[in-house]
Every structure is written in C-alpha cells, then in structure tokens.
PDB file of N, CA and C in Angstrom:
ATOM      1  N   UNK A   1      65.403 -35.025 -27.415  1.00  0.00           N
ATOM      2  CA  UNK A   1      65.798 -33.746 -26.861  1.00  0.00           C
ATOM      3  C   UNK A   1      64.722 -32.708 -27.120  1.00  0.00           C
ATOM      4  N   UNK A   2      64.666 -31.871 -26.238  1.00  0.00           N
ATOM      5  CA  UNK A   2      63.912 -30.629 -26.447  1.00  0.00           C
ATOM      6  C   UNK A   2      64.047 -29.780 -27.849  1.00  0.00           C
ATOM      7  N   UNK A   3      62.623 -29.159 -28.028  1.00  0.00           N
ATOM      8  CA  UNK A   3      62.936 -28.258 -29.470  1.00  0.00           C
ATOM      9  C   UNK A   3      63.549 -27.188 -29.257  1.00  0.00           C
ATOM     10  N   UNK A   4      64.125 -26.956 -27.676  1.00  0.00           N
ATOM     11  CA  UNK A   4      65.184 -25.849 -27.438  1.00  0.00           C
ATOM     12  C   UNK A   4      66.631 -25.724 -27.969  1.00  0.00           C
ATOM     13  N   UNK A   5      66.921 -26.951 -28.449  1.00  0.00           N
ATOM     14  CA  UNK A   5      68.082 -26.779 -28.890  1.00  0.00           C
ATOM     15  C   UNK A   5      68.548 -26.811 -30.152  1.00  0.00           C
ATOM     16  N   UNK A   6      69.476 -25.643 -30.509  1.00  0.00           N
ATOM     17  CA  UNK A   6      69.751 -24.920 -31.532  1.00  0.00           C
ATOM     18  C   UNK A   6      70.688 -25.651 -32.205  1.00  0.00           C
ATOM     19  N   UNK A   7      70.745 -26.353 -32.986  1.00  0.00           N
ATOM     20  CA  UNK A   7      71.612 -27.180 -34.184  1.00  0.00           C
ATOM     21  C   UNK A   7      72.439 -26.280 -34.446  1.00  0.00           C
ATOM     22  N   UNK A   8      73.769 -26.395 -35.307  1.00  0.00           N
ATOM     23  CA  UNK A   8      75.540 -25.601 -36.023  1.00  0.00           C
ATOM     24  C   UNK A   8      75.662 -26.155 -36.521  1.00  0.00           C
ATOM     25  N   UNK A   9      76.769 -26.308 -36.984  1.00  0.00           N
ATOM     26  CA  UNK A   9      77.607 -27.238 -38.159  1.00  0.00           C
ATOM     27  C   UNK A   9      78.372 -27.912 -37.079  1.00  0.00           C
ATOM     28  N   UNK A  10      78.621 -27.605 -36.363  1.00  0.00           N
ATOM     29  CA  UNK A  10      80.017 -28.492 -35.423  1.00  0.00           C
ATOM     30  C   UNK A  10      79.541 -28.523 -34.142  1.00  0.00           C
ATOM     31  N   UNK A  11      78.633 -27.744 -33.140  1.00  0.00           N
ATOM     32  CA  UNK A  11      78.496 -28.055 -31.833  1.00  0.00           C
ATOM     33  C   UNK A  11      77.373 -27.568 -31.827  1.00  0.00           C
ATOM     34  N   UNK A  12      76.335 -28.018 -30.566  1.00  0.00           N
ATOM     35  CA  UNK A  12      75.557 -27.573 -30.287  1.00  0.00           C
ATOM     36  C   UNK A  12      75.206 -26.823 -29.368  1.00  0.00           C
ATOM     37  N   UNK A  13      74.254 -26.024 -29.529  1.00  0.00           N
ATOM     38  CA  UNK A  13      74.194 -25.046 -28.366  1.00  0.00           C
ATOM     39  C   UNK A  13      72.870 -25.243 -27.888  1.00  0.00           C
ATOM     40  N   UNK A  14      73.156 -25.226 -26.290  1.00  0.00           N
ATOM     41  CA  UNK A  14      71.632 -25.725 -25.571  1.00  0.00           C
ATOM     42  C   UNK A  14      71.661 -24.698 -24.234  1.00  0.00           C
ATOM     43  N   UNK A  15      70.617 -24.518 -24.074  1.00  0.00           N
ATOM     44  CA  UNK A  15      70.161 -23.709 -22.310  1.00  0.00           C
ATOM     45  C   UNK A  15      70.810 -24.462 -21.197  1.00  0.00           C
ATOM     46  N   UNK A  16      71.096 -23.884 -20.745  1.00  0.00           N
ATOM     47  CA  UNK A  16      71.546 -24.665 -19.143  1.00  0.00           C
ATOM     48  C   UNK A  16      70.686 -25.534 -18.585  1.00  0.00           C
ATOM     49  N   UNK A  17      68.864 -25.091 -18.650  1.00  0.00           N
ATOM     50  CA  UNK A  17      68.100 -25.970 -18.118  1.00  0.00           C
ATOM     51  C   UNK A  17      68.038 -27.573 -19.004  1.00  0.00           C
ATOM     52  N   UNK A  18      68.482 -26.947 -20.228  1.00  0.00           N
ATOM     53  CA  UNK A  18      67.978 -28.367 -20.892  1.00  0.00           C
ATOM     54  C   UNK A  18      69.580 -29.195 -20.355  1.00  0.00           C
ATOM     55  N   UNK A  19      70.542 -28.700 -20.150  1.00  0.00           N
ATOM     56  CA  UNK A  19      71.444 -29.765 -19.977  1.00  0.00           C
ATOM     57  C   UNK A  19      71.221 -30.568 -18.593  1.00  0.00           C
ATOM     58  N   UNK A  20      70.686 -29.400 -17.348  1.00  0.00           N
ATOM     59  CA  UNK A  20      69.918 -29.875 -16.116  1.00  0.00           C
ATOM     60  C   UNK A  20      68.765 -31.243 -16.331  1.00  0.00           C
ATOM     61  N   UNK A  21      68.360 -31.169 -17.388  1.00  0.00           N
ATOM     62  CA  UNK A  21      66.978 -31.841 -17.462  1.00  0.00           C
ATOM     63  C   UNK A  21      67.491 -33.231 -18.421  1.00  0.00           C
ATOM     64  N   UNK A  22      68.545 -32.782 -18.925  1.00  0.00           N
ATOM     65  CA  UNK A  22      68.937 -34.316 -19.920  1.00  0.00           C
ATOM     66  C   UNK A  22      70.070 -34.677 -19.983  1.00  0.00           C
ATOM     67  N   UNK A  23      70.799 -33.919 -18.552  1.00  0.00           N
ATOM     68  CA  UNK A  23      72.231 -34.179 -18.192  1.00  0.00           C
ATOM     69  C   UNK A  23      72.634 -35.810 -18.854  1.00  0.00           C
ATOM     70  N   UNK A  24      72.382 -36.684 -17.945  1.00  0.00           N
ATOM     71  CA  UNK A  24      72.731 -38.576 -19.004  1.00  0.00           C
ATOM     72  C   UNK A  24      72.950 -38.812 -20.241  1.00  0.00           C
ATOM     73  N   UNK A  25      71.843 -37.892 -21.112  1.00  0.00           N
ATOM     74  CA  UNK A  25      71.669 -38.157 -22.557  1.00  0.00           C
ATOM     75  C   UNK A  25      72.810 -37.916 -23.106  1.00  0.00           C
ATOM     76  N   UNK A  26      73.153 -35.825 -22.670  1.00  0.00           N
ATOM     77  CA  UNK A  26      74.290 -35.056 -23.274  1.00  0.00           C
ATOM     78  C   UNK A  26      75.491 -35.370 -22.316  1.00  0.00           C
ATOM     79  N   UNK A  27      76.023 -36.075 -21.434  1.00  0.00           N
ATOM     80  CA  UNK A  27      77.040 -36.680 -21.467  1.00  0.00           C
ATOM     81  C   UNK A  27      77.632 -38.113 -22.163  1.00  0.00           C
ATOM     82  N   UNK A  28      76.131 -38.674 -22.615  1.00  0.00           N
ATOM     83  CA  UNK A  28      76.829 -39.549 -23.357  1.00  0.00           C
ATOM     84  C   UNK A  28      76.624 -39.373 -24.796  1.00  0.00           C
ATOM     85  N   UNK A  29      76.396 -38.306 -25.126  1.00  0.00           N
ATOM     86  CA  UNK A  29      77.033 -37.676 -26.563  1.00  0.00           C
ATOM     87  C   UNK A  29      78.643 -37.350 -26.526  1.00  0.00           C
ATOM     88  N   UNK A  30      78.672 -36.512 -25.662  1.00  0.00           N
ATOM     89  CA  UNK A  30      79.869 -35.952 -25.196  1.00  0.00           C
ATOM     90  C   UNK A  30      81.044 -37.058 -25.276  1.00  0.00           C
ATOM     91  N   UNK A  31      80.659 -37.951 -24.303  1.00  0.00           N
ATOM     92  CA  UNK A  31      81.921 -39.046 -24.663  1.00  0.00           C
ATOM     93  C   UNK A  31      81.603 -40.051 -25.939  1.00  0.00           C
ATOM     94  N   UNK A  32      80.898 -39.410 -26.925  1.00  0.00           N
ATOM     95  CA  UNK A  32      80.561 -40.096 -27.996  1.00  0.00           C
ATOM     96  C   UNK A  32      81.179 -39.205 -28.873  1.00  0.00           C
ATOM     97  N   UNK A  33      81.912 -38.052 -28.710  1.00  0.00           N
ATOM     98  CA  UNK A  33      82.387 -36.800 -29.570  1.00  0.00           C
ATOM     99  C   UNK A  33      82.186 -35.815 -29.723  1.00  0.00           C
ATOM    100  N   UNK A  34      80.456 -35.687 -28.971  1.00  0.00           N
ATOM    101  CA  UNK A  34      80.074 -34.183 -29.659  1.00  0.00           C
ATOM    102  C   UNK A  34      80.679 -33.006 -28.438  1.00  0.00           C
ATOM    103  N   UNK A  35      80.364 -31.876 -29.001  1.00  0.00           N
ATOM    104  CA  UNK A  35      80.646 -31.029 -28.565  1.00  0.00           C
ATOM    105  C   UNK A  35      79.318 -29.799 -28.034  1.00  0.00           C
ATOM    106  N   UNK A  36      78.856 -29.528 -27.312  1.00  0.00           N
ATOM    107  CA  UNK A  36      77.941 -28.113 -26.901  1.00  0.00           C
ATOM    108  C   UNK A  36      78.425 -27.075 -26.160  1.00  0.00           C
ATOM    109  N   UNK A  37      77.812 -26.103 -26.926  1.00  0.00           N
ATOM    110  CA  UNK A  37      77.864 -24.661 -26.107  1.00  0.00           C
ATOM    111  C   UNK A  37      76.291 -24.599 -25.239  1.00  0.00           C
ATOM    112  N   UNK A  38      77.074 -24.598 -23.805  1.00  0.00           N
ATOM    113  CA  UNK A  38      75.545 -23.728 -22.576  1.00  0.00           C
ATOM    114  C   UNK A  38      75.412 -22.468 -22.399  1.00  0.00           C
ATOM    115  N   UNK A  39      74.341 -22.327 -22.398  1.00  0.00           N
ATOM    116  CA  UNK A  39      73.503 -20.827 -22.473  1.00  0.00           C
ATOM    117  C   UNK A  39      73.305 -20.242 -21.513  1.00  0.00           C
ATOM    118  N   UNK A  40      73.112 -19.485 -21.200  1.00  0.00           N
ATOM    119  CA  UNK A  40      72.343 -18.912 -19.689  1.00  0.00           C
ATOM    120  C   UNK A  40      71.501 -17.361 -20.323  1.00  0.00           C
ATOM    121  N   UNK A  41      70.563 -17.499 -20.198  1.00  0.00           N
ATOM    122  CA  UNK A  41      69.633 -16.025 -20.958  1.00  0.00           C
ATOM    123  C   UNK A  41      70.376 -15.802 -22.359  1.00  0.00           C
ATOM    124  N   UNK A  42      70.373 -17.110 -22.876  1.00  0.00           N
ATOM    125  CA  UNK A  42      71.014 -16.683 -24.461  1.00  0.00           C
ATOM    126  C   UNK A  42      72.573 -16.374 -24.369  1.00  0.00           C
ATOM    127  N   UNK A  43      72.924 -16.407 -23.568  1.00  0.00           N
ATOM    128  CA  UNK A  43      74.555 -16.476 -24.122  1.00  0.00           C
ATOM    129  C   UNK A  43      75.313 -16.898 -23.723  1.00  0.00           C
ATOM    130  N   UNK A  44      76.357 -17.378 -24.366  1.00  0.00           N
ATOM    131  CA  UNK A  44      77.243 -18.934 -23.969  1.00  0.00           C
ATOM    132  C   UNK A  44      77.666 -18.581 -22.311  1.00  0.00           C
ATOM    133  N   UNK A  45      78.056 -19.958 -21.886  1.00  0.00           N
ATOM    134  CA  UNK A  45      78.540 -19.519 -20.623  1.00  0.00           C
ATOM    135  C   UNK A  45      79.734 -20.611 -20.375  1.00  0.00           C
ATOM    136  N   UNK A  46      79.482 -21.810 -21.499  1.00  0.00           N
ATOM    137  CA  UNK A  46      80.236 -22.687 -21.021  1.00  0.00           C
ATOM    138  C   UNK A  46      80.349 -23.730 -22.534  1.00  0.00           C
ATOM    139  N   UNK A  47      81.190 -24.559 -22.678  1.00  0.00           N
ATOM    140  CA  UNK A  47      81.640 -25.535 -23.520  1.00  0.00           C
ATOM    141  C   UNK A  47      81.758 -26.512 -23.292  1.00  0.00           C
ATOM    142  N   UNK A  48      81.227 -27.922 -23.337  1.00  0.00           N
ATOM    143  CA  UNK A  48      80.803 -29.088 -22.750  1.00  0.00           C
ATOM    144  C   UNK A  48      81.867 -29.958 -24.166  1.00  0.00           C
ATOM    145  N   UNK A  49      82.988 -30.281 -23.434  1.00  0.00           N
ATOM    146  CA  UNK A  49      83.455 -31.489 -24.691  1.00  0.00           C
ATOM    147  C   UNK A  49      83.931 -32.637 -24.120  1.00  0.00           C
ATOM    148  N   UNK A  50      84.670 -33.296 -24.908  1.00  0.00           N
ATOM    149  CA  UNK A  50      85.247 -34.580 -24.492  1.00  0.00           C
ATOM    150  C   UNK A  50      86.599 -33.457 -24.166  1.00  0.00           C
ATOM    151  N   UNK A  51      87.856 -33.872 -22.617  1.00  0.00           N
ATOM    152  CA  UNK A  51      88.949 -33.454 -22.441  1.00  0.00           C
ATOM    153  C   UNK A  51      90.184 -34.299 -23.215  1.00  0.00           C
ATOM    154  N   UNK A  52      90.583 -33.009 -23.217  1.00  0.00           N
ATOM    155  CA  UNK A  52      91.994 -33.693 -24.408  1.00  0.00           C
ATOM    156  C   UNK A  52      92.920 -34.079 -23.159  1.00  0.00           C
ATOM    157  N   UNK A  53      93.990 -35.026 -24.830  1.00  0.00           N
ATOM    158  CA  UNK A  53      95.054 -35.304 -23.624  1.00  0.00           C
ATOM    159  C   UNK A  53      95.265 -34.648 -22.628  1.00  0.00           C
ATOM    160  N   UNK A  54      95.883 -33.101 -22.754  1.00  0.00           N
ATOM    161  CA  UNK A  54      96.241 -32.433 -22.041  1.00  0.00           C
ATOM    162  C   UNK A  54      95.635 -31.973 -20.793  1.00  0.00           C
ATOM    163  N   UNK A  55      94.164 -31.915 -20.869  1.00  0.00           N
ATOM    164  CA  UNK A  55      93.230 -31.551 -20.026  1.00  0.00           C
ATOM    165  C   UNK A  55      93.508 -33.302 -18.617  1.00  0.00           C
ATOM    166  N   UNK A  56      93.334 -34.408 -19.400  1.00  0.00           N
ATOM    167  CA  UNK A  56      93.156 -35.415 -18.191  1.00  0.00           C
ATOM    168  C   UNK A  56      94.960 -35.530 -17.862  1.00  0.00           C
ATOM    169  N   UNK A  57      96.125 -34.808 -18.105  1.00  0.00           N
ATOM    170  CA  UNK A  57      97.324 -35.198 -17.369  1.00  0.00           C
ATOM    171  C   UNK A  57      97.309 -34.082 -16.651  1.00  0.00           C
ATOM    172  N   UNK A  58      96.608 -32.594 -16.549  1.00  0.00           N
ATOM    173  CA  UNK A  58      96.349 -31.540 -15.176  1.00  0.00           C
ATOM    174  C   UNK A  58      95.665 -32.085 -14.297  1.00  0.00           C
ATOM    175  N   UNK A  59      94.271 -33.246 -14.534  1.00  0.00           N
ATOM    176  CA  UNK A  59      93.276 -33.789 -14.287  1.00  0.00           C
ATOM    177  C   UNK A  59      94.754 -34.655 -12.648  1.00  0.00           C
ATOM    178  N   UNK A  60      95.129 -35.396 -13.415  1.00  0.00           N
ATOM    179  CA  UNK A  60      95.964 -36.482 -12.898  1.00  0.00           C
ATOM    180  C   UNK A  60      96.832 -35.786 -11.902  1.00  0.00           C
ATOM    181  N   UNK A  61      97.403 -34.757 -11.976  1.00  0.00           N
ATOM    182  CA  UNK A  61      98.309 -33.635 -11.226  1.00  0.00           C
ATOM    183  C   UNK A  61      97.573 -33.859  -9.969  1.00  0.00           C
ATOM    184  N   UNK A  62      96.119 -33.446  -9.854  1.00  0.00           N
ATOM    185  CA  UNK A  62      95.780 -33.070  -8.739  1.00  0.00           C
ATOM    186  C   UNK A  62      95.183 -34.341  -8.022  1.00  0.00           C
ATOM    187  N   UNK A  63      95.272 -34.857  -7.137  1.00  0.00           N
ATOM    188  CA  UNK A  63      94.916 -36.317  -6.892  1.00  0.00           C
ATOM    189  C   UNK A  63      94.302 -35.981  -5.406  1.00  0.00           C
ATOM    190  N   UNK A  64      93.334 -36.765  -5.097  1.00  0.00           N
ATOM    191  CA  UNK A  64      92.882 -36.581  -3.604  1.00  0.00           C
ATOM    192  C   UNK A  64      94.378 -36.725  -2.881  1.00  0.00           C
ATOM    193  N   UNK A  65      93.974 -36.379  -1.579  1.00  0.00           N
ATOM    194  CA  UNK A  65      94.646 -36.493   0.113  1.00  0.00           C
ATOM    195  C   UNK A  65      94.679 -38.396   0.233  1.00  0.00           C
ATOM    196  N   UNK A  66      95.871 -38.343   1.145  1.00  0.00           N
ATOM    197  CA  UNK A  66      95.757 -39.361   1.368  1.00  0.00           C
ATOM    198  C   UNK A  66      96.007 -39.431   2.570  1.00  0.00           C
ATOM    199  N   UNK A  67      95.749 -40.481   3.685  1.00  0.00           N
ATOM    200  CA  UNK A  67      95.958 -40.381   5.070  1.00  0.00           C
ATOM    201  C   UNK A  67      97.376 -41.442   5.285  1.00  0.00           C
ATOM    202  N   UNK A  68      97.462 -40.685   5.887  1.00  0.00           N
ATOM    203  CA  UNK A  68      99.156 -42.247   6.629  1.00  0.00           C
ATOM    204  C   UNK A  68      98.730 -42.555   7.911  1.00  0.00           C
ATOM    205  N   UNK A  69      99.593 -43.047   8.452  1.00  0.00           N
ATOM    206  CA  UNK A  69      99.490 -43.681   9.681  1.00  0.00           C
ATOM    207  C   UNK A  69      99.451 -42.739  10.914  1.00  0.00           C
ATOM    208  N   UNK A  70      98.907 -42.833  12.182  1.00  0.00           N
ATOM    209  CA  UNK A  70      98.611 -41.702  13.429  1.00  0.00           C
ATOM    210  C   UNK A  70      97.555 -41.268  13.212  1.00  0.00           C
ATOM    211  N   UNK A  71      96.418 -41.118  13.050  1.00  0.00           N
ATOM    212  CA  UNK A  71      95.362 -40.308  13.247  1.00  0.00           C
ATOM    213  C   UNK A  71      94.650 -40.887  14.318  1.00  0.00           C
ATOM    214  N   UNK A  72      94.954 -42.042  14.563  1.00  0.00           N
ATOM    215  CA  UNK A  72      93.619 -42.709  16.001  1.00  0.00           C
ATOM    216  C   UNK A  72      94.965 -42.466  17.490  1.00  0.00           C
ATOM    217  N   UNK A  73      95.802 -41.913  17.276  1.00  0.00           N
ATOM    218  CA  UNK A  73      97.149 -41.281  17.922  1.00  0.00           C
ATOM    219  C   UNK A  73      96.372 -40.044  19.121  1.00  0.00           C
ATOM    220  N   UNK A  74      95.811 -38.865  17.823  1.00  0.00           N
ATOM    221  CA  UNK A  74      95.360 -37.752  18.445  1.00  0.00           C
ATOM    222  C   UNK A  74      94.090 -37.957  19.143  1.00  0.00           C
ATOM    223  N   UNK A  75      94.517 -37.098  20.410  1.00  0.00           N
ATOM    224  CA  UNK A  75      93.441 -37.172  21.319  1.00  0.00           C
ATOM    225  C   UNK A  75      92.808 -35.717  21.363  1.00  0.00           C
ATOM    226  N   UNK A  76      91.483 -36.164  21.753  1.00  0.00           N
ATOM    227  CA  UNK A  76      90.510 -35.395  21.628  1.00  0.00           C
ATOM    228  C   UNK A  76      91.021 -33.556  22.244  1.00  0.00           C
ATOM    229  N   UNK A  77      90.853 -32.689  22.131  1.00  0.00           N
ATOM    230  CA  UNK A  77      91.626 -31.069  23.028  1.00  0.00           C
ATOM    231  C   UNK A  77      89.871 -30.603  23.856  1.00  0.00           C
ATOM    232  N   UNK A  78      89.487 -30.495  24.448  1.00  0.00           N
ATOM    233  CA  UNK A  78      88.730 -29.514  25.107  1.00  0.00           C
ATOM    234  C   UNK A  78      88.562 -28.749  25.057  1.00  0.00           C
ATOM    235  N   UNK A  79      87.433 -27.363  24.554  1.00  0.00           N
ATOM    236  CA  UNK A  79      87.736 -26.235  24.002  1.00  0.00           C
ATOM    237  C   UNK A  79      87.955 -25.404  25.368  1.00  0.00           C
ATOM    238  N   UNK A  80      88.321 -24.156  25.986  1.00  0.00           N
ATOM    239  CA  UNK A  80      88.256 -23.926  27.121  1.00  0.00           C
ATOM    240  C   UNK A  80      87.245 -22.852  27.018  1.00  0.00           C
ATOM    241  N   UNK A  81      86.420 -22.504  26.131  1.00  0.00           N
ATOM    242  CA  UNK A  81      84.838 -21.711  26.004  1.00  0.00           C
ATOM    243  C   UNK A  81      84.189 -21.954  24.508  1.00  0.00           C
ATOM    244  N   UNK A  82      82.948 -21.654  24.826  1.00  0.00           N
ATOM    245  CA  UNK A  82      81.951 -22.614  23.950  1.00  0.00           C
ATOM    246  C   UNK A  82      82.644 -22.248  22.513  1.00  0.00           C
ATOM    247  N   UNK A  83      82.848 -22.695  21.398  1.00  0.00           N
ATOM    248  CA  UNK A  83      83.159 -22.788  20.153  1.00  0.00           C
ATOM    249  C   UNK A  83      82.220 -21.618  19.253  1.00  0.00           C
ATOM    250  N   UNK A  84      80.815 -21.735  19.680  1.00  0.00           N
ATOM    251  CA  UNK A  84      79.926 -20.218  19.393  1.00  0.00           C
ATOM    252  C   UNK A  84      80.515 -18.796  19.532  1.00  0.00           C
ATOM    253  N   UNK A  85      81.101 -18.831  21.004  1.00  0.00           N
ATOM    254  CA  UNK A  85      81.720 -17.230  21.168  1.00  0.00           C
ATOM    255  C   UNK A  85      82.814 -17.477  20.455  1.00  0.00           C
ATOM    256  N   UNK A  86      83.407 -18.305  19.901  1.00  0.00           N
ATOM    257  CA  UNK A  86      84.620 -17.910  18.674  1.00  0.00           C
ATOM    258  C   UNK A  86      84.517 -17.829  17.980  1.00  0.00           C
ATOM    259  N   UNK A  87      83.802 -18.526  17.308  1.00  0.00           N
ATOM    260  CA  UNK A  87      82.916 -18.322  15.856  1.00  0.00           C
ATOM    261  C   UNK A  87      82.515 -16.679  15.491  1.00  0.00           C
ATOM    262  N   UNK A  88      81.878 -16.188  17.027  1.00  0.00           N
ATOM    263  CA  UNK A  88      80.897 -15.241  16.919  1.00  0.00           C
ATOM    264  C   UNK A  88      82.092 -13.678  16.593  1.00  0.00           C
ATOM    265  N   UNK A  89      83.211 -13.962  17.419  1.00  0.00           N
ATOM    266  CA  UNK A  89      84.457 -13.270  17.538  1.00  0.00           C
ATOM    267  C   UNK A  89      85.186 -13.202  16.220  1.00  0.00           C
ATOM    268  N   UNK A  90      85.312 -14.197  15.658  1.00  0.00           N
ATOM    269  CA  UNK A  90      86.081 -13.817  14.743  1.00  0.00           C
ATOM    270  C   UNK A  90      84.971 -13.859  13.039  1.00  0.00           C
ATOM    271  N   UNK A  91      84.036 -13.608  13.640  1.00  0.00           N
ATOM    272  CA  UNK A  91      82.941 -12.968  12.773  1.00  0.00           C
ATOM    273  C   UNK A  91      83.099 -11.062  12.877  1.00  0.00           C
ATOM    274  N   UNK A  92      82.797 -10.638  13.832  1.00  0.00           N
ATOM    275  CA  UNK A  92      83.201  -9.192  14.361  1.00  0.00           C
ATOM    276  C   UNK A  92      83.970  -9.038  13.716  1.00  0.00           C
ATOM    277  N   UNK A  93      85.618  -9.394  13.700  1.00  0.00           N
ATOM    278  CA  UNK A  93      86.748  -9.102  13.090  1.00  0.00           C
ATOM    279  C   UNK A  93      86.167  -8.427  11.110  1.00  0.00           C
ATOM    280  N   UNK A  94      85.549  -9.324  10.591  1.00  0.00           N
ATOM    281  CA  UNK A  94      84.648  -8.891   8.894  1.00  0.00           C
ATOM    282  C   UNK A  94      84.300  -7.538   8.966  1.00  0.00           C
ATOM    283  N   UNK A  95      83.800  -7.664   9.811  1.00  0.00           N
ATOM    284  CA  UNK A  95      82.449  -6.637   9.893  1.00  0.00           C
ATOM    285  C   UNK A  95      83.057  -5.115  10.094  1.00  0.00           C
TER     286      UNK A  95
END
C-alpha cells in the first residue's frame, strides 16, 4: 500500500484515490475484517466495512425486477411526431 495511508488503533484511514488505485487489495481486507475511513481533501467522507447482519437482510429486501410472461405480446406504437420535438417540449416546461 501507499505511504498515504494513515494507520489508528482500529481502522484505517485512506484518500479516496488510494482506494481507486488499490480497490482489490482493500476489499479483500475488508472481507477479511478490517475496517477504513475515505478521505476526500482530508476529511472522512465514507466508512468501508464488512455489512452486518442487519445491513445484508435490507440488502435482501430490495431484489432486482423480474419479468413474467407477455412482453413479446406488445407491439411496437408509432410515434405520431419525431420523439426530438418532445423531448425538446418538455425540456421548455424546466426552464
């Protein structure tokens, strides 16, 4: 690891770039136990740990989409003007 990163007693704290640059290494600390604080211009921004129980049964809550049956059903619609001037229209509406 880089001499950027700042040793604790219990977690470590590293720059954002160094976790960019050695992302593999510090995830497999991570699921090895450890714990880091990320930096951004020196000050924390984030906490990198292993998730607790609790964290992977919210994890589990949210589950992809799933498709059922009918989708090769719907047929294609025709727009009846170019898809640009609607786009462009309900851009105006922001503004």
């Amino acid at each position: 690891m880089n001499a950027a990163i700042v040793r604790s007693s219990a977690v470590e704290r590293i720059p954002h770039r160094e976790l960019r640059k050695n992302s593999a290494e510090i995830l497999r600390r991570v699921a090895a136990g450890e714990s880091f604080e990320i930096t951004n211009h020196g000050e924390v921004v984030a906490i990198l740990r292993q998730p607790s129980a609790d964290d992977l049964w919210h994890a589990e809550m949210a589950r992809p989409a799933t498709r059922s049956r009918g989708w090769n059903t719907i047929r294609p619609v025709k727009a009846k003007r170019p898809m640009q001037d609607v786009l462009d229209e309900l851009r105006e509406d922001r503004l």
